[in-house]
C-alpha atoms as a PDB file:
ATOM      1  CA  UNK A   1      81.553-129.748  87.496  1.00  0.00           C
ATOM      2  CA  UNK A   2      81.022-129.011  83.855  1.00  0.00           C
ATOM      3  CA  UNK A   3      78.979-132.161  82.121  1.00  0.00           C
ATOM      4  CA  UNK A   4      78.090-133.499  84.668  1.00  0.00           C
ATOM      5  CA  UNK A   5      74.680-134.877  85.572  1.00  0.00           C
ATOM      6  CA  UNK A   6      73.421-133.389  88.856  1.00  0.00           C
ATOM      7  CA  UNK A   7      72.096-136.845  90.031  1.00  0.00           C
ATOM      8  CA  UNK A   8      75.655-137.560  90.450  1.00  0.00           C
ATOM      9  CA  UNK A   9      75.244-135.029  93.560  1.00  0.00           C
ATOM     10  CA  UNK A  10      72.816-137.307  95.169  1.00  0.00           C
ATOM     11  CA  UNK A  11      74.414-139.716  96.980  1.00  0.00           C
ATOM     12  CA  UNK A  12      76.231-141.343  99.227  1.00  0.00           C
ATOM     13  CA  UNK A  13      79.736-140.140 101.093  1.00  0.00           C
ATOM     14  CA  UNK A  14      81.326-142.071 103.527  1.00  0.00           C
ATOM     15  CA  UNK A  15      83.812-141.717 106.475  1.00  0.00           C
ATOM     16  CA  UNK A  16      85.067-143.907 109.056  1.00  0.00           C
ATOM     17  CA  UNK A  17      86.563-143.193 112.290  1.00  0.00           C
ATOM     18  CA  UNK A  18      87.418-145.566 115.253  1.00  0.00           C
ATOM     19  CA  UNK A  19      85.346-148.008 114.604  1.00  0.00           C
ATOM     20  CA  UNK A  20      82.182-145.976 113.411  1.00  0.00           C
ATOM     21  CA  UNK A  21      80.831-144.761 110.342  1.00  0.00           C
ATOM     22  CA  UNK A  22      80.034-141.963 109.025  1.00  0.00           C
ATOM     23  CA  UNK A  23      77.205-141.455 106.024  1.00  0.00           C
ATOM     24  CA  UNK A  24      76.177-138.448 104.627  1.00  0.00           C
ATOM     25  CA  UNK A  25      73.281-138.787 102.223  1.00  0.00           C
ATOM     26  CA  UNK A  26      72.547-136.274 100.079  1.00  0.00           C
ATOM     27  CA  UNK A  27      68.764-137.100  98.553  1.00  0.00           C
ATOM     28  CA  UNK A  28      67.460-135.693  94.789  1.00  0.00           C
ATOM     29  CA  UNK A  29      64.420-133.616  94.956  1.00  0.00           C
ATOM     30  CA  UNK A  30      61.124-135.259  95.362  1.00  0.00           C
ATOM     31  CA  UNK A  31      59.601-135.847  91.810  1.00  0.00           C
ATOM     32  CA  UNK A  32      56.268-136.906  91.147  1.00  0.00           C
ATOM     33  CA  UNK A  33      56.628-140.522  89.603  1.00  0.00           C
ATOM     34  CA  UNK A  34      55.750-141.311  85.763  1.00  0.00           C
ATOM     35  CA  UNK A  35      56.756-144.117  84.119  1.00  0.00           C
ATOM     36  CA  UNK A  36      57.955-142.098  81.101  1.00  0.00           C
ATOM     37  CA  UNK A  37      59.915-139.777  83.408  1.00  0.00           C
ATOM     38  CA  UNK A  38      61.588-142.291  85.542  1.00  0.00           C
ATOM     39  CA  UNK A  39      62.400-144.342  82.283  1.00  0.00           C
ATOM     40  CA  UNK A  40      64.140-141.411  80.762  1.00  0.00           C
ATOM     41  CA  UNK A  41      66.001-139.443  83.627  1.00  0.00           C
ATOM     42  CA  UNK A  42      66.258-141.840  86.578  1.00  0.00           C
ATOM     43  CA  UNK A  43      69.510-143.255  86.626  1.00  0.00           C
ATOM     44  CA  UNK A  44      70.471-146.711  86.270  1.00  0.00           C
ATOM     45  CA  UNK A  45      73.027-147.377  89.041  1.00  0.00           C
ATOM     46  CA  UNK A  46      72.628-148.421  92.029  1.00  0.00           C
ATOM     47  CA  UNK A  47      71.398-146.666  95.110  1.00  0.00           C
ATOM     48  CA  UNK A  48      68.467-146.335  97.726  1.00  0.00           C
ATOM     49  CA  UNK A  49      64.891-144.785  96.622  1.00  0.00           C
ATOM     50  CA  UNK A  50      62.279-143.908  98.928  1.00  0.00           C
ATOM     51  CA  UNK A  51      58.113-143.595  98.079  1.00  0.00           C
ATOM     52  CA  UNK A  52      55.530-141.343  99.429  1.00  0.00           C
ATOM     53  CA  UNK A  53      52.079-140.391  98.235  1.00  0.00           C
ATOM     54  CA  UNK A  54      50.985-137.047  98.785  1.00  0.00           C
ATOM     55  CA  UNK A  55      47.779-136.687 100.332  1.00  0.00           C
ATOM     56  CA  UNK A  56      44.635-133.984 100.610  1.00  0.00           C
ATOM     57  CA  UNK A  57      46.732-131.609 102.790  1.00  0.00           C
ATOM     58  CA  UNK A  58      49.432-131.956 100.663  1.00  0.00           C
ATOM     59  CA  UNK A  59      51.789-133.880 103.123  1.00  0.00           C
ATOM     60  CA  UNK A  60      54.119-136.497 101.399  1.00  0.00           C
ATOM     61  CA  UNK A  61      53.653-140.382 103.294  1.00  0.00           C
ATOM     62  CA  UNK A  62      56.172-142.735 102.714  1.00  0.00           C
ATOM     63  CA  UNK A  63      55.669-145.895 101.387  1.00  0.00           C
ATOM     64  CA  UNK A  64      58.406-147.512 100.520  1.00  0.00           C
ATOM     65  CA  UNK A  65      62.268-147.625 101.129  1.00  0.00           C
ATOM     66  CA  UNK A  66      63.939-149.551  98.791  1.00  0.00           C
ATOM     67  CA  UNK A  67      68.068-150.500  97.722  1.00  0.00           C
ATOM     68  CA  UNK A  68      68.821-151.392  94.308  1.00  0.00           C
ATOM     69  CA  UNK A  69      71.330-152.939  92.529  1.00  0.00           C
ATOM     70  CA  UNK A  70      71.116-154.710  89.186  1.00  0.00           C
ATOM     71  CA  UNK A  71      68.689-152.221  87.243  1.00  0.00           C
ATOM     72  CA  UNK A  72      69.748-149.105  89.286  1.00  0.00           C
ATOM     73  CA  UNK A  73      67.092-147.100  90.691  1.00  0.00           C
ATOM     74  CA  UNK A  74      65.720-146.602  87.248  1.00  0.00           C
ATOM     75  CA  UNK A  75      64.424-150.641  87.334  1.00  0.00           C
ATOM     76  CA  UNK A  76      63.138-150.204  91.132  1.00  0.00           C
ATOM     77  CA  UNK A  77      61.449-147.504  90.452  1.00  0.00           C
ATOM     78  CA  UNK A  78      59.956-148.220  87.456  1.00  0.00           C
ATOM     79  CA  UNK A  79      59.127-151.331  89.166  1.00  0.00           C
ATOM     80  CA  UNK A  80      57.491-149.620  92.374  1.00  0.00           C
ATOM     81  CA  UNK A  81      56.207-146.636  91.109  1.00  0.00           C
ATOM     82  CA  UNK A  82      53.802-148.295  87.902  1.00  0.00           C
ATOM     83  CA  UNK A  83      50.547-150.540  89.292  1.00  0.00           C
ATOM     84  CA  UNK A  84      51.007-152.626  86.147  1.00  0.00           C
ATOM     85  CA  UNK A  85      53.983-154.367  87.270  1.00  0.00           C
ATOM     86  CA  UNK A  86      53.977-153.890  91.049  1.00  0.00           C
ATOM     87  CA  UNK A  87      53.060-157.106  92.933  1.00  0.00           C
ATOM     88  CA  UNK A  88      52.961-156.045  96.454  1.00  0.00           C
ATOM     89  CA  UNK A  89      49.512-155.509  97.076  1.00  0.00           C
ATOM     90  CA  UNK A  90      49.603-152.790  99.762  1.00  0.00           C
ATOM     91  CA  UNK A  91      52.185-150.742  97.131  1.00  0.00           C
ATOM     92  CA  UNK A  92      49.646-151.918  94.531  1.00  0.00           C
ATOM     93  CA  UNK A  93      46.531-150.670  96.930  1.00  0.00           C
ATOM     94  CA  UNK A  94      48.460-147.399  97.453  1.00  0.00           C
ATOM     95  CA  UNK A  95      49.668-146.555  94.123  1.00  0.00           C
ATOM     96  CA  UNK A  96      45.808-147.398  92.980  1.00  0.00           C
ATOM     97  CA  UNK A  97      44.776-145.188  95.235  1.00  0.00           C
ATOM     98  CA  UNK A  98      46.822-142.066  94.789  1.00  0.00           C
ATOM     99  CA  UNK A  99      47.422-142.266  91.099  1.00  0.00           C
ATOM    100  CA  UNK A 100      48.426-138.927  90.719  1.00  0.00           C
ATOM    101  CA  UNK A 101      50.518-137.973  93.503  1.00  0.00           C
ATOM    102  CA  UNK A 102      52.987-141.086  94.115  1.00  0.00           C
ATOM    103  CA  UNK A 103      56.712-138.828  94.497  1.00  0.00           C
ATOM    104  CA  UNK A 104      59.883-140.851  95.038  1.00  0.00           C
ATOM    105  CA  UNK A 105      63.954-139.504  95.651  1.00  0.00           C
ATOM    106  CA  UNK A 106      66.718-141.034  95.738  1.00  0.00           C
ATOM    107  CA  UNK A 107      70.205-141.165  96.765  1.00  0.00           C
ATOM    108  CA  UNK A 108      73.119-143.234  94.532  1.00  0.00           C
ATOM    109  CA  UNK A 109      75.828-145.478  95.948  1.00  0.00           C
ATOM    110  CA  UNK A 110      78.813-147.620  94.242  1.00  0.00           C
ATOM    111  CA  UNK A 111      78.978-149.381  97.504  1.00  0.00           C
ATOM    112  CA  UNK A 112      76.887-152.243  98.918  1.00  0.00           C
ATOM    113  CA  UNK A 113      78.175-152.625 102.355  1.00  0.00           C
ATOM    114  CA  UNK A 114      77.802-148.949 102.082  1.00  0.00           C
ATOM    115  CA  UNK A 115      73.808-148.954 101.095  1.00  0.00           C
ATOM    116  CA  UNK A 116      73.571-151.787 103.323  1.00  0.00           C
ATOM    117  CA  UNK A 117      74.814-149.388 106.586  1.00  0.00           C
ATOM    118  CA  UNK A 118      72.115-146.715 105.191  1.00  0.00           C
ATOM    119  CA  UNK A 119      69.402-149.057 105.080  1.00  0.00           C
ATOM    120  CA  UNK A 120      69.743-150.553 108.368  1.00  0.00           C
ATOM    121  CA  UNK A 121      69.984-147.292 109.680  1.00  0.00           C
ATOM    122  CA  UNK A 122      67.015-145.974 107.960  1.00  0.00           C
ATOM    123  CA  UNK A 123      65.111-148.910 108.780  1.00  0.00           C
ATOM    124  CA  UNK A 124      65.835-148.327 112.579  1.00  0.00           C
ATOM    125  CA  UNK A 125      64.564-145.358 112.511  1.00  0.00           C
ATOM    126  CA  UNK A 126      61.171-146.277 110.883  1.00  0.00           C
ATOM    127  CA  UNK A 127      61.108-149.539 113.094  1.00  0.00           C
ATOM    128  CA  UNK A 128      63.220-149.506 116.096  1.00  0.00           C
ATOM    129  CA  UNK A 129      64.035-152.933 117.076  1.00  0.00           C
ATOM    130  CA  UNK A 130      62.646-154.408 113.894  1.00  0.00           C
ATOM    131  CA  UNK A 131      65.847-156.013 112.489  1.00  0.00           C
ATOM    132  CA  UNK A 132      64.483-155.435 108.936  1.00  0.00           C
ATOM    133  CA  UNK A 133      67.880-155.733 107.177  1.00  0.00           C
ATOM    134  CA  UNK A 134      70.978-156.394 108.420  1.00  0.00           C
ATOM    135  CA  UNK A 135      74.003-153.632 108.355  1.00  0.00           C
ATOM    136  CA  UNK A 136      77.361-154.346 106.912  1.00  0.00           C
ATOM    137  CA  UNK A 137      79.096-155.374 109.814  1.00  0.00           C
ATOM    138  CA  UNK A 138      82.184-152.869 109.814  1.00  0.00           C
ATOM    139  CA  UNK A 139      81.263-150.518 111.926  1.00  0.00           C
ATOM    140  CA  UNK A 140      80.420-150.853 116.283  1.00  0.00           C
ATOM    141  CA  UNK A 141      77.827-147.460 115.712  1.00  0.00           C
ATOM    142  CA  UNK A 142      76.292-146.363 112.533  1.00  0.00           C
ATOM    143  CA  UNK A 143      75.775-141.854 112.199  1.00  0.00           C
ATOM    144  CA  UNK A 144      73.815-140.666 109.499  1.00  0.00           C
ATOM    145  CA  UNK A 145      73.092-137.216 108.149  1.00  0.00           C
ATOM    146  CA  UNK A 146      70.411-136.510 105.367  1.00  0.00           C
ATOM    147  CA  UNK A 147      70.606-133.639 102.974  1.00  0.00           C
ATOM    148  CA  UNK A 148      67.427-132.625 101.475  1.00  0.00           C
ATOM    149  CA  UNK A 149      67.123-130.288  99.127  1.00  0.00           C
ATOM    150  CA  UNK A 150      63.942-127.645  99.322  1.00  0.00           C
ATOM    151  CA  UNK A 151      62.614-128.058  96.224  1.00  0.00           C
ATOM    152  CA  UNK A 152      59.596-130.431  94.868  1.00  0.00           C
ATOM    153  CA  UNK A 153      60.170-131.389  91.238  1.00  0.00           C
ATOM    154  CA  UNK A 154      57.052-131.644  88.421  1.00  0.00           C
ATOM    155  CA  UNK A 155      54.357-130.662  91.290  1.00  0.00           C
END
């Protein structure tokens, strides 16, 4: 669509049937994280971001999984991604560690109980059984689909 911004096309679509949902989310590129150029071109609405560091073989390790609301993911990130203001000290040991190569994505969402679905679903994954967050409620089973694109932003 002309004008638009293309982190617009990262994010989350939803679908019900029965009494499941359906999530498709569609991440942004990984970009490597700087405080200048999260604070200029990350959005500010709210969505899901996830962290990795990229280490000596050059595979990306994620580190963090994160919702936002107030802020957007322009204030999480900016939080998680700069070791001045994170206070978590394994992010903080992390991001210490692998200055150079901390990469985040993200995916954008207008609804809570929506991100709150993706999260518990992305959470089950990582930790099966864990009960890290709690799901919306709505739905008896929960189907996700991720679409990643290939490329890997400001390498």
């Amino acid at each position: 669509m002309p004008g638009s911004s293309p982190s617009r096309d990262w994010n989350i679509r939803s679908s019900e049937k029965d009494d499941d949902g359906f999530f498709e989310v569609r991440w942004s590129p990984f970009i490597r994280a700087d405080k200048y150029r999260i604070t200029s071109s990350a959005p500010a609405l709210g969505g899901i971001v996830e962290l990795y560091w990229r280490d000596l073989a050059g595979a990306l390790n994620q580190f963090g999984l994160q919702r936002s609301w107030y802020g957007g993911v322009r204030a999480t990130l900016r939080e998680r991604c700069d070791p001045e203001l994170e206070r978590d000290p394994r992010r903080l040991a992390i991001l210490e560690a692998h200055k150079n190569e901390i990469y985040y994505r993200y995916t954008l969402s207008e609804s809570s109980a929506d991100m709150d679905d993706v999260m518990y679903f992305l959470m089950e994954t990582l930790f099966p059984g864990a009960d890290a967050v709690a799901h919306s409620g709505r739905y008896q089973h929960i189907h996700l689909r991720e679409i990643e694109p290939e490329e890997l932003l400001h390498k």
